[in-house]
C-alpha atoms as a PDB file:
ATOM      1  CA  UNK A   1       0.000   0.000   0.000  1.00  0.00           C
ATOM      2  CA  UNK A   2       1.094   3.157  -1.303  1.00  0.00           C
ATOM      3  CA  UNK A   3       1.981   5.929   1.760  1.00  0.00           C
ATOM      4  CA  UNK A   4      -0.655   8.844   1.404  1.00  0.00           C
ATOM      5  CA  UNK A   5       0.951  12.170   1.218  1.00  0.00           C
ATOM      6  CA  UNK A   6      -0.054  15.611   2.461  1.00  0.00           C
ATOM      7  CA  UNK A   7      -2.220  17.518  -0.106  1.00  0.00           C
ATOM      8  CA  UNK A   8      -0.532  20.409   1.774  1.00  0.00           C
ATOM      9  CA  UNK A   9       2.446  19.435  -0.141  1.00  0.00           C
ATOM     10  CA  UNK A  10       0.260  19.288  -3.495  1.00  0.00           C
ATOM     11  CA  UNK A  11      -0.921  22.382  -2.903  1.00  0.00           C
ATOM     12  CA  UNK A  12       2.370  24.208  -2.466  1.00  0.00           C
ATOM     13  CA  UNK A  13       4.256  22.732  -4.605  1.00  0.00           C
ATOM     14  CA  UNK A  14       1.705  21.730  -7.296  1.00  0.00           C
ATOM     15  CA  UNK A  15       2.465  18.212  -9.168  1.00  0.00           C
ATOM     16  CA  UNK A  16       5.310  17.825 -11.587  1.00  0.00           C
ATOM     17  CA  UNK A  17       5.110  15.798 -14.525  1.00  0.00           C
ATOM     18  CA  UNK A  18       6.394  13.270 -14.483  1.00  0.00           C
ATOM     19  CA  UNK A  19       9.353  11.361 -35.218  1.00  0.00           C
ATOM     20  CA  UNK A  20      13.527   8.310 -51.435  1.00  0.00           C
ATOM     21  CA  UNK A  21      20.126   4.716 -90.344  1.00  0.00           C
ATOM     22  CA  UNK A  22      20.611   1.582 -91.271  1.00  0.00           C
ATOM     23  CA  UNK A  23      21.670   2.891 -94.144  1.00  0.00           C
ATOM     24  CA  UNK A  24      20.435   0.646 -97.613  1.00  0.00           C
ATOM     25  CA  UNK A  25      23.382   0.789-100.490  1.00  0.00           C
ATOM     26  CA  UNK A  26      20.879   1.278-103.481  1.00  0.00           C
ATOM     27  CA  UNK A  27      22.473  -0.389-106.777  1.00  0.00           C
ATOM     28  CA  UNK A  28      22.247   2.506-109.889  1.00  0.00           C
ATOM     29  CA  UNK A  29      21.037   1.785-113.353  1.00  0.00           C
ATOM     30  CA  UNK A  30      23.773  -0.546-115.284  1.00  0.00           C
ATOM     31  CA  UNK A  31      26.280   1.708-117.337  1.00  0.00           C
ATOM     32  CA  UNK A  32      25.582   3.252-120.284  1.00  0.00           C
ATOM     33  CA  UNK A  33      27.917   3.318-123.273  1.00  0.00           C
ATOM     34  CA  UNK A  34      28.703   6.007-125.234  1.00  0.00           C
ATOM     35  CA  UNK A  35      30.666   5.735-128.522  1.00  0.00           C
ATOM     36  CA  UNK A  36      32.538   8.584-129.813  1.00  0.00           C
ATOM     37  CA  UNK A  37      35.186   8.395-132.598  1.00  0.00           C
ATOM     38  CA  UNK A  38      37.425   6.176-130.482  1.00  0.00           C
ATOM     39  CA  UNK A  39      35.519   4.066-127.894  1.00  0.00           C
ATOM     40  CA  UNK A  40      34.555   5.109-124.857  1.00  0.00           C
ATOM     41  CA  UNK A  41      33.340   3.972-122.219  1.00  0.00           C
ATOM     42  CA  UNK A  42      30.828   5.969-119.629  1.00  0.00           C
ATOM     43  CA  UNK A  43      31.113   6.757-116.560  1.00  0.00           C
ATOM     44  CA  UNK A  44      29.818   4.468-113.655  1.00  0.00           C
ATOM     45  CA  UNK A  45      26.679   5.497-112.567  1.00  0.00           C
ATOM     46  CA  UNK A  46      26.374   7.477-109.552  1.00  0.00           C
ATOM     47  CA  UNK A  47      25.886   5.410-106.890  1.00  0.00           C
ATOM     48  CA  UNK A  48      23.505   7.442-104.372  1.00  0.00           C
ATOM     49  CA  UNK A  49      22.379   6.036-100.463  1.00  0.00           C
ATOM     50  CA  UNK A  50      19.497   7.167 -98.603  1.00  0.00           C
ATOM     51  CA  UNK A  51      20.983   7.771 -95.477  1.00  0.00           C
ATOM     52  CA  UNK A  52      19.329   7.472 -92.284  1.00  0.00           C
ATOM     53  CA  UNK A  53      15.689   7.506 -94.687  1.00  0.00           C
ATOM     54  CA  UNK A  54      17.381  10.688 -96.279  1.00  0.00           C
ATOM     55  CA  UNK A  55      16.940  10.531-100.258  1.00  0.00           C
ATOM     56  CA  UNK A  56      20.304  10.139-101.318  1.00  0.00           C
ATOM     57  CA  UNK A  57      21.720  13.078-103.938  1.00  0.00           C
ATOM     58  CA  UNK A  58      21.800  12.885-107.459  1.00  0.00           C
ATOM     59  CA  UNK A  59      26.014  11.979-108.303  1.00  0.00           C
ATOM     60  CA  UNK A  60      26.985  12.930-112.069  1.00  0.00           C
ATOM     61  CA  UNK A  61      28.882  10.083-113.855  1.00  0.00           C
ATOM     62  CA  UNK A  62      32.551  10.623-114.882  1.00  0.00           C
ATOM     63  CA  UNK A  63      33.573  11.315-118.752  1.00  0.00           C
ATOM     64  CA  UNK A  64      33.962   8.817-121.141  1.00  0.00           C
ATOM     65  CA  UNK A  65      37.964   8.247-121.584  1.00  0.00           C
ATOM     66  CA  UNK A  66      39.498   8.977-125.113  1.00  0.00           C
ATOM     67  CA  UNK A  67      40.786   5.628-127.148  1.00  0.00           C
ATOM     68  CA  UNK A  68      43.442   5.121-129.403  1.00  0.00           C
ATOM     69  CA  UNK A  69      46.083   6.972-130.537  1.00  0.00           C
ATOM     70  CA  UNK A  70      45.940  10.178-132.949  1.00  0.00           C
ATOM     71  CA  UNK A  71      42.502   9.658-132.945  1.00  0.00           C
ATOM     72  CA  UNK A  72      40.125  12.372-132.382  1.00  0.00           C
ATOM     73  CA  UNK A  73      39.261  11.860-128.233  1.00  0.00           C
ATOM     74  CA  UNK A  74      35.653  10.060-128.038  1.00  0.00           C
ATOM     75  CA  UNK A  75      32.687  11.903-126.988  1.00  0.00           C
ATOM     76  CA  UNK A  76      32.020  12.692-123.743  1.00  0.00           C
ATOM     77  CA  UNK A  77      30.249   9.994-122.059  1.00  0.00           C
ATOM     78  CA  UNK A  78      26.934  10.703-121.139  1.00  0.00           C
ATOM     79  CA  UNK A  79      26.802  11.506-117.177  1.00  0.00           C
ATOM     80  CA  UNK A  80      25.907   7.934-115.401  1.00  0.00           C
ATOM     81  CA  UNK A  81      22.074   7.905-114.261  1.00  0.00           C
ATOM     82  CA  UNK A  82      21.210  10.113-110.899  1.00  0.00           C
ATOM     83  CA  UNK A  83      21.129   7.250-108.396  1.00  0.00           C
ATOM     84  CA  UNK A  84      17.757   6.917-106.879  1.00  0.00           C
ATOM     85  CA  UNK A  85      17.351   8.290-103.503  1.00  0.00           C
ATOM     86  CA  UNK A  86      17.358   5.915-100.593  1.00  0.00           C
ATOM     87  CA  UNK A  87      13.760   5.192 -99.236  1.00  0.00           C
ATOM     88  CA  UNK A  88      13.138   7.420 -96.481  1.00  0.00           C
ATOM     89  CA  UNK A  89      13.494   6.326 -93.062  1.00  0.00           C
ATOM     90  CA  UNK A  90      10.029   5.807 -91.161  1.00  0.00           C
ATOM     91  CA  UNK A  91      10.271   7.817 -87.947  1.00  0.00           C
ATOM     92  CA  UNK A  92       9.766   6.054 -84.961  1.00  0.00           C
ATOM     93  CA  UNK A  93       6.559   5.910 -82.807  1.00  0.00           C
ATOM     94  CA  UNK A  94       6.440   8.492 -80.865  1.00  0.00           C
ATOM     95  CA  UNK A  95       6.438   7.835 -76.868  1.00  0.00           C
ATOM     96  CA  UNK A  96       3.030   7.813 -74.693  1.00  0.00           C
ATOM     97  CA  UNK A  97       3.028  10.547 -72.067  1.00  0.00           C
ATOM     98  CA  UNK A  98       3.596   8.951 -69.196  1.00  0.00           C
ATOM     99  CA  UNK A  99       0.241   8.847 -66.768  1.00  0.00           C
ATOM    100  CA  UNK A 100       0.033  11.644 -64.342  1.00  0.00           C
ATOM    101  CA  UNK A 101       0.813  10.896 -60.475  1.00  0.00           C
ATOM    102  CA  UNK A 102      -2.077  10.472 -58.551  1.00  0.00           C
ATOM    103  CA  UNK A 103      -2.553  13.103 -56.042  1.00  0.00           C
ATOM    104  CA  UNK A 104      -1.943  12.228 -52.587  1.00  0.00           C
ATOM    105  CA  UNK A 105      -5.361  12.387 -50.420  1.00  0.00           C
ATOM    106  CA  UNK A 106      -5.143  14.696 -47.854  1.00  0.00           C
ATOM    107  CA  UNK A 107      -4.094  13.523 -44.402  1.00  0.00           C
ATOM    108  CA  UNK A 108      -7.625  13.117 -41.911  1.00  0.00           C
ATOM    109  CA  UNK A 109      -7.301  14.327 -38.556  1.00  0.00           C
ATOM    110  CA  UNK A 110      -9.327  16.049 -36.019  1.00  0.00           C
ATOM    111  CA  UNK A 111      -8.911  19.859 -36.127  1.00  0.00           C
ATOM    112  CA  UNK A 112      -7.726  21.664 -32.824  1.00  0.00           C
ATOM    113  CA  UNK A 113      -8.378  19.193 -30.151  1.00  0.00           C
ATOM    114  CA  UNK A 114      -5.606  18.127 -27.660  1.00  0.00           C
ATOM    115  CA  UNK A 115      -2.740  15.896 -28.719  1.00  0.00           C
ATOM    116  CA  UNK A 116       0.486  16.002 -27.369  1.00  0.00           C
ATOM    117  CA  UNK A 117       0.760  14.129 -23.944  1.00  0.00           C
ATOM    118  CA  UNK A 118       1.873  15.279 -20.932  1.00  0.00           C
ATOM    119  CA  UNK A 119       1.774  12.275 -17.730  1.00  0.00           C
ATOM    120  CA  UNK A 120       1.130   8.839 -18.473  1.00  0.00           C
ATOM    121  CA  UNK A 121       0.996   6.569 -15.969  1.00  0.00           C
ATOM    122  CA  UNK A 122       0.174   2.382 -16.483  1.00  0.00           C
ATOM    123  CA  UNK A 123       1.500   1.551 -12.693  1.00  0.00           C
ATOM    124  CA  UNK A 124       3.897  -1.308 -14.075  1.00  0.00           C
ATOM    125  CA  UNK A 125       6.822  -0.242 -11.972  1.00  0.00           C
ATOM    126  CA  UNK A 126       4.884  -1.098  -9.153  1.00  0.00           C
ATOM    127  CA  UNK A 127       4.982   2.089  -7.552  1.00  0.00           C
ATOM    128  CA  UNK A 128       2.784   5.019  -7.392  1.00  0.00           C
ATOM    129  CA  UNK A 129       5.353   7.548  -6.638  1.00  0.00           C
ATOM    130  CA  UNK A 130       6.775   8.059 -10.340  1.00  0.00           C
ATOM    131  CA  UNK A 131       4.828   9.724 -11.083  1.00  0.00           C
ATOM    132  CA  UNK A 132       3.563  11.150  -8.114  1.00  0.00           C
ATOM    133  CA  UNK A 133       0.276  10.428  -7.049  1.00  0.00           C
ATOM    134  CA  UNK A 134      -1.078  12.096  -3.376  1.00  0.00           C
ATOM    135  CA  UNK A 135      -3.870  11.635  -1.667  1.00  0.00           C
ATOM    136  CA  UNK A 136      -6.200  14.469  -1.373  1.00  0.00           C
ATOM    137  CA  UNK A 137      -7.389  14.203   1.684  1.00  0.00           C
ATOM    138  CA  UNK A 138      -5.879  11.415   3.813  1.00  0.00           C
ATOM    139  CA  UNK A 139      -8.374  12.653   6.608  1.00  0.00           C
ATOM    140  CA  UNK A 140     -10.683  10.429   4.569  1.00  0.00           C
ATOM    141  CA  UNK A 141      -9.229   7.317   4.742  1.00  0.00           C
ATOM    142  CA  UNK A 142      -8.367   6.196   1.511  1.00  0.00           C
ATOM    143  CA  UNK A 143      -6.832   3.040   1.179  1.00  0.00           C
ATOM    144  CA  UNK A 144      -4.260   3.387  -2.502  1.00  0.00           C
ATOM    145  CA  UNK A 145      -2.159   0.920  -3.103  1.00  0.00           C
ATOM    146  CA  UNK A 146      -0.492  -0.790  -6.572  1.00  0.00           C
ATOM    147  CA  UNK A 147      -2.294  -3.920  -6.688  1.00  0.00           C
ATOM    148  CA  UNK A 148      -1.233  -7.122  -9.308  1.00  0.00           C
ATOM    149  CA  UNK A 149      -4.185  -8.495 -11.342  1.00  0.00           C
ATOM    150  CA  UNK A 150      -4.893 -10.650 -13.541  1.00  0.00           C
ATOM    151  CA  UNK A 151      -2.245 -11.869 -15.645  1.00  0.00           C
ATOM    152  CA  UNK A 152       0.269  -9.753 -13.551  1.00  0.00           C
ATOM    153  CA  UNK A 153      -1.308  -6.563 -14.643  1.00  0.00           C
ATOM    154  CA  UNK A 154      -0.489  -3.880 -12.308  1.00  0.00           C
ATOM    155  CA  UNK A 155      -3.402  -1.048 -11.644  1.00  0.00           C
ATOM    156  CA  UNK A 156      -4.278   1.360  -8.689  1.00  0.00           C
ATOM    157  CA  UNK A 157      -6.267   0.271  -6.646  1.00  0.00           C
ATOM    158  CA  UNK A 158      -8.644   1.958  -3.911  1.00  0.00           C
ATOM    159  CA  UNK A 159      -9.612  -0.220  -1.632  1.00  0.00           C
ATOM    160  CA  UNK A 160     -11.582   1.523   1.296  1.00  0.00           C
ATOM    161  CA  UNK A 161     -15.304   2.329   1.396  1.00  0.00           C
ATOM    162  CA  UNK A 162     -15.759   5.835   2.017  1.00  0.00           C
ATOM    163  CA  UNK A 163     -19.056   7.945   1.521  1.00  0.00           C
ATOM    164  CA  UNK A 164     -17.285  10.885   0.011  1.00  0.00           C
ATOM    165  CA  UNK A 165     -14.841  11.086  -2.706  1.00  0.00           C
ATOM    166  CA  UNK A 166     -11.600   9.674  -2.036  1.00  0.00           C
ATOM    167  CA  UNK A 167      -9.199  11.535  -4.786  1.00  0.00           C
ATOM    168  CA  UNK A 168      -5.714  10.633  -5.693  1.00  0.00           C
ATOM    169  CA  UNK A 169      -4.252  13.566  -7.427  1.00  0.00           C
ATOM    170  CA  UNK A 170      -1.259  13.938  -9.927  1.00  0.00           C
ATOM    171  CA  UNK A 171      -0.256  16.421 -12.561  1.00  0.00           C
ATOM    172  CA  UNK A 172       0.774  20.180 -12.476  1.00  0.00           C
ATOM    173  CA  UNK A 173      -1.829  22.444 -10.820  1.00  0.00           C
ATOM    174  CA  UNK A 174      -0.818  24.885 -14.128  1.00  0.00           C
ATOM    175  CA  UNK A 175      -2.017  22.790 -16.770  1.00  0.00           C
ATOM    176  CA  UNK A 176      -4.647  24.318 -18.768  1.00  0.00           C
ATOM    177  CA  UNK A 177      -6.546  22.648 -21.946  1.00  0.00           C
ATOM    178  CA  UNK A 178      -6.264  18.790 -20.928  1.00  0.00           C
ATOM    179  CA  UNK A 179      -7.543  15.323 -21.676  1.00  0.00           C
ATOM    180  CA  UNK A 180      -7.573  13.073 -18.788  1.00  0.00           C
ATOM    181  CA  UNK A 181      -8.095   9.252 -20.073  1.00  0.00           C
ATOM    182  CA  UNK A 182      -7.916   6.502 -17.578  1.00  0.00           C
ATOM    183  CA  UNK A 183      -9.174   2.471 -17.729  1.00  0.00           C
ATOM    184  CA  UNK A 184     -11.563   2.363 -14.715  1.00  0.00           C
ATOM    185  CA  UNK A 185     -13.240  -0.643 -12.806  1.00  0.00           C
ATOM    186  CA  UNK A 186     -15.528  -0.766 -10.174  1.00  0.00           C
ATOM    187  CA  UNK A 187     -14.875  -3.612  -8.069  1.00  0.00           C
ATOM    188  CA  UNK A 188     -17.695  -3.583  -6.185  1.00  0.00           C
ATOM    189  CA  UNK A 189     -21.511  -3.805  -5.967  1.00  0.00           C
ATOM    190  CA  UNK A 190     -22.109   0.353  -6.034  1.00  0.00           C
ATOM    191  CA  UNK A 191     -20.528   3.158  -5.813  1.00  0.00           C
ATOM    192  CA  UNK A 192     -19.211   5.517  -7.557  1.00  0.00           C
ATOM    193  CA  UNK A 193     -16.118   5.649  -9.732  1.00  0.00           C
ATOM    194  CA  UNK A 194     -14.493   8.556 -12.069  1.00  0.00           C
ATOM    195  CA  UNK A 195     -11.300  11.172 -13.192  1.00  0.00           C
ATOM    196  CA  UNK A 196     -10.938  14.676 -12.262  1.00  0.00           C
ATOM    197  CA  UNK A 197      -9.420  17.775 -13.926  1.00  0.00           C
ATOM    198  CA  UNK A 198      -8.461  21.035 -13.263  1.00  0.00           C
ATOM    199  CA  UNK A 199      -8.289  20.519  -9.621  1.00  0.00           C
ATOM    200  CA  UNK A 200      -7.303  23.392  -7.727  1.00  0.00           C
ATOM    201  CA  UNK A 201      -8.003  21.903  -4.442  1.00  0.00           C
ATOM    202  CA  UNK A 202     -10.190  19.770  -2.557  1.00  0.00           C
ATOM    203  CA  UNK A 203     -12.923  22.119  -2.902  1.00  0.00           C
ATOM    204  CA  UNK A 204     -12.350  22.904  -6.639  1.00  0.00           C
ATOM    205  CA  UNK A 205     -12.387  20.398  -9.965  1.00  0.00           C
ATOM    206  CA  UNK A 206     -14.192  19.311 -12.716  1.00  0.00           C
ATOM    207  CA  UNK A 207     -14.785  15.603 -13.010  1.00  0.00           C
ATOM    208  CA  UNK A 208     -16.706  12.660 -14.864  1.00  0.00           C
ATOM    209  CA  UNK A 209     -17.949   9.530 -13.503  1.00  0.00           C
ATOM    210  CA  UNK A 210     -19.508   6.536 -13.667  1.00  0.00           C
ATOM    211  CA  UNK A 211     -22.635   5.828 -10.713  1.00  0.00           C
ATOM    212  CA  UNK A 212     -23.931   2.561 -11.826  1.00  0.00           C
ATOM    213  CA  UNK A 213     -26.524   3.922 -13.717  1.00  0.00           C
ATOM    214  CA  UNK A 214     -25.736   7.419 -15.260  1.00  0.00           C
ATOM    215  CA  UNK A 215     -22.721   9.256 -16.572  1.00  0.00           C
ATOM    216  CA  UNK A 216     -22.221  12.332 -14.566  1.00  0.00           C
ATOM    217  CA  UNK A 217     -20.339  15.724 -15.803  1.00  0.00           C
ATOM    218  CA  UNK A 218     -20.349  17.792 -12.284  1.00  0.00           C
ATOM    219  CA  UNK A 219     -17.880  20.475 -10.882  1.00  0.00           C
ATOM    220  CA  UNK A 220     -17.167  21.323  -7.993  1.00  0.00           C
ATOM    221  CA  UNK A 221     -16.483  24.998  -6.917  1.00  0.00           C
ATOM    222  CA  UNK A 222     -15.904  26.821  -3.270  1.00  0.00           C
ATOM    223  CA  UNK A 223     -16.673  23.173  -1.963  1.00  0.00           C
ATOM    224  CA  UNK A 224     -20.132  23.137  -3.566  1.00  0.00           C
ATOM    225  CA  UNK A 225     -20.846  20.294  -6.416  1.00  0.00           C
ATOM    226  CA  UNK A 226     -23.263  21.295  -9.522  1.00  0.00           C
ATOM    227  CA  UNK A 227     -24.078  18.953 -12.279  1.00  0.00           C
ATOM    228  CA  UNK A 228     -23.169  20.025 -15.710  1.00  0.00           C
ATOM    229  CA  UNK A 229     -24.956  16.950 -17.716  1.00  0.00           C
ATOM    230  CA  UNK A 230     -26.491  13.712 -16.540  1.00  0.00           C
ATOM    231  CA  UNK A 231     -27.646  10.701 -18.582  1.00  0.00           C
ATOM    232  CA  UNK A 232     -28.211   7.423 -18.605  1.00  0.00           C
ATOM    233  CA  UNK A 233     -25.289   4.674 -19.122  1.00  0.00           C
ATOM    234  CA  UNK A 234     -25.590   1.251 -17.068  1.00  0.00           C
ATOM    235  CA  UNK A 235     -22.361   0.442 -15.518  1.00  0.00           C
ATOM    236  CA  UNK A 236     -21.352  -3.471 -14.814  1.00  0.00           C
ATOM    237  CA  UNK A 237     -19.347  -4.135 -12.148  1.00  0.00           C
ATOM    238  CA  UNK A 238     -16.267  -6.341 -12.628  1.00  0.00           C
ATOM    239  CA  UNK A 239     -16.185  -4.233 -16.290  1.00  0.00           C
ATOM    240  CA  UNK A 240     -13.356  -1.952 -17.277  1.00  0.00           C
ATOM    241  CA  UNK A 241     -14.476   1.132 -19.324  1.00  0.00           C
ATOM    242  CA  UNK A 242     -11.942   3.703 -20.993  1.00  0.00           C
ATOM    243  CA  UNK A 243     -13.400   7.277 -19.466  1.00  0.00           C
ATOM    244  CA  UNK A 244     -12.193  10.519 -20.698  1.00  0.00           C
ATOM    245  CA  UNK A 245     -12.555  14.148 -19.914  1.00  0.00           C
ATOM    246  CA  UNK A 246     -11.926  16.743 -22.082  1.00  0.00           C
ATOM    247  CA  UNK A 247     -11.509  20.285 -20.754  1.00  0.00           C
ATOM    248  CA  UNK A 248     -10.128  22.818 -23.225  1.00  0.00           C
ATOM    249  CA  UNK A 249     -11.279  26.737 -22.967  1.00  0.00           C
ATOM    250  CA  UNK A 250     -14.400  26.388 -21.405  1.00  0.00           C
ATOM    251  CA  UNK A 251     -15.755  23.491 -23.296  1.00  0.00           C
ATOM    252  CA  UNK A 252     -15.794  20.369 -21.195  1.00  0.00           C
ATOM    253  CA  UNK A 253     -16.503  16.914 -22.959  1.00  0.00           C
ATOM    254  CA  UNK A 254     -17.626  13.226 -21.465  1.00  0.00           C
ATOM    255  CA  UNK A 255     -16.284  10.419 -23.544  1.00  0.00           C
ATOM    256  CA  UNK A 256     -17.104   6.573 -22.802  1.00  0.00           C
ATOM    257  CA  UNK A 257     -14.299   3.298 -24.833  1.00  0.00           C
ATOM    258  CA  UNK A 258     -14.299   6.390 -27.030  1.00  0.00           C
ATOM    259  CA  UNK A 259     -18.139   7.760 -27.686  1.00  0.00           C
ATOM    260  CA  UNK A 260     -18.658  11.284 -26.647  1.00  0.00           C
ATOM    261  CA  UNK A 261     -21.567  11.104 -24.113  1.00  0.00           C
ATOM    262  CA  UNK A 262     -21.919  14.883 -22.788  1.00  0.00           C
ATOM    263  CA  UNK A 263     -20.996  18.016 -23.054  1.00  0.00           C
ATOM    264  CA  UNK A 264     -21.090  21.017 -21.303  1.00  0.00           C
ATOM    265  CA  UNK A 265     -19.494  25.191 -20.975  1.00  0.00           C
ATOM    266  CA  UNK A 266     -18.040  26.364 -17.647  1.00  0.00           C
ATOM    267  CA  UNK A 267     -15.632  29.109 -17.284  1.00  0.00           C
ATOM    268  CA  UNK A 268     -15.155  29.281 -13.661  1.00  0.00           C
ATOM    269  CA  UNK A 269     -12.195  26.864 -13.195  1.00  0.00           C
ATOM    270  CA  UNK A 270      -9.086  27.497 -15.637  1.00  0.00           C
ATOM    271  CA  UNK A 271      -6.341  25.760 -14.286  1.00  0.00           C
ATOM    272  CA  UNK A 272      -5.549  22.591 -12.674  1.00  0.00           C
ATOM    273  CA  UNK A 273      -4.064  18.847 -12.031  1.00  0.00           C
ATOM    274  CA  UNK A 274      -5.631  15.673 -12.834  1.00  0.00           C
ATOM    275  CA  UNK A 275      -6.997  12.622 -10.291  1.00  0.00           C
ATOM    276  CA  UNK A 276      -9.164   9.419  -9.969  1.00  0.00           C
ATOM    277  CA  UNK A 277     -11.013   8.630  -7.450  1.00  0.00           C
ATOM    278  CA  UNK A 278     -14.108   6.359  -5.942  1.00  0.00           C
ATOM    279  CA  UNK A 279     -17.269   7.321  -4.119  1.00  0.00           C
ATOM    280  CA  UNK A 280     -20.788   5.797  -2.304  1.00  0.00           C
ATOM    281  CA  UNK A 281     -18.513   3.526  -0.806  1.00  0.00           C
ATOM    282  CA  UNK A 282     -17.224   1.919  -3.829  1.00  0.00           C
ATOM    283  CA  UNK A 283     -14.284   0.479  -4.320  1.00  0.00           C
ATOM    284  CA  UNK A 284     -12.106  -0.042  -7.622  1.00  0.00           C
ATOM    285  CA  UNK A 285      -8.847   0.183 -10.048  1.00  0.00           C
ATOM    286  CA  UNK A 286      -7.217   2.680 -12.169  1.00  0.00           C
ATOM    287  CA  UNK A 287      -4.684   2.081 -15.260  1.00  0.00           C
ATOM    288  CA  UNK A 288      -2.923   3.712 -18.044  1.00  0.00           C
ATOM    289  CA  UNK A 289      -3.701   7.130 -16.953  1.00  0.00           C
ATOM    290  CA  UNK A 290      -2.935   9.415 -19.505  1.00  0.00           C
ATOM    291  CA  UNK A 291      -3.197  13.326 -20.080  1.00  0.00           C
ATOM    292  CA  UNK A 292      -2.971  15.197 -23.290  1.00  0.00           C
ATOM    293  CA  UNK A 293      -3.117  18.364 -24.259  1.00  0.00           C
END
């Protein structure tokens, strides 16, 4: 069993906290003859390529040469036949475009709520004293303690029955906006079981619980408790529920394994720590408490 502490000493020293071309050789016409005085003989055709599917250039054929002696020099051969241009070159296909990216879909995510953490405590150290938890009011007679469970699972555990509400407080009394999530279970018959925010003091908090057969938003201010919202949820005993409160700017929300259940405005509180805590003489445990902001 964990040693209560003085709230005096949470009150004056508030609670510290604990991403990544084939070119193609055309053959010309055959040679042509020509025959002059003395023989001679034409020119080769011009031989003409189509290169890279260009059509290859007309090429003039070479004079006939002159024959024999004394005679009078042979005509000039006839020019060899313009050499037929090469076929020209098909071009190749041209490329698809490549397909567009896809856009990327915008990321989803709820817009200005709480969400980096600040405490988180699951108790499997086996202590209750990093981080600190106090007792509110020992004058009570709370019984905390870190209790094993099932399958070694450590949780906090209140074991006294006590008619009023016997807090356990942790945190940093300067926290503003904050989520307070904890795994709660009522270990007994009735009662009453549930977190706390903003707590000031004994005499000044928001919190959200759990009576067996309602949910209950309620502050408490100058020691005086007013309900905010009140409906119906049916609690089992022996059953662990997720319960979260939501405080940020005056907007304070009731969430049950993650379904908002009420909702309420209050602006009289602005600042606080965080707790747990059991009532009506119930009795139960407390894990993975975790606050966000």
């Amino acid at each position: 069993m964990a040693k209560p502490l003085s709230f005096a000493w949470f009150v004056g020293l508030g609670i510290g906290l604990c991403a990544a071309g084939c070119a193609e050789a055309e053959t010309a016409d055959p040679p042509r003859s020509t025959t002059g005085t003395g023989t001679s003989t034409g020119g080769a055709a011009g031989t003409s390529s189509g290169a890279g599917g260009t059509g290859g250039s007309a090429t003039t054929g070479s004079g006939g040469s002159t024959v024999g002696g004394g005679a009078t020099g042979g005509s000039t051969g006839t020019g060899g036949a313009t050499g037929t241009g090469g076929s020209t070159g098909t071009g190749g296909a041209g490329g698809k475009g490549g397909t567009g990216g896809t856009s990327g879909s915008g990321g989803s995510g709820t817009g200005g709520g709480p969400s980096m953490q600040l405490f988180f405590d699951d108790f499997e150290d086996g202590n209750a004293t990093t981080p600190s938890w106090i007792d509110g009011d020992p004058t009570l007679g709370g019984a905390w303690s870190v209790a094993t469970r099932e399958a070694g699972n450590r949780v906090f555990a209140q074991a006294a029955t006590v008619s009023d509400w016997v807090i356990a407080v942790s945190g940093d009394f300067r926290w503003t906006d904050q989520v307070v999530e904890a795994t709660v279970k009522r270990t007994s018959a009735e009662g009453m079981i549930g977190v706390f925010g903003r707590i000031l003091d004994m005499r000044n908090y928001y919190f959200l619980y759990l009576d067996g057969s309602n949910i209950i938003l309620r502050k408490r201010v100058d020691n005086s408790s007013t309900n905010l919202l009140k409906i119906k949820f049916p609690m089992v005993s022996g059953t662990a529920y997720t319960l979260k409160l939501s405080i940020v700017g005056t907007t304070l929300t009731g969430y049950v394994d993650g379904t908002m259940l009420v909702t309420a405005t209050d602006t009289l509180l602005t600042t606080g720590g965080i707790g747990v805590g059991t009532s009506d003489s119930g009795i139960g445990d407390f894990d993975n408490v975790r606050v966000s902001r």
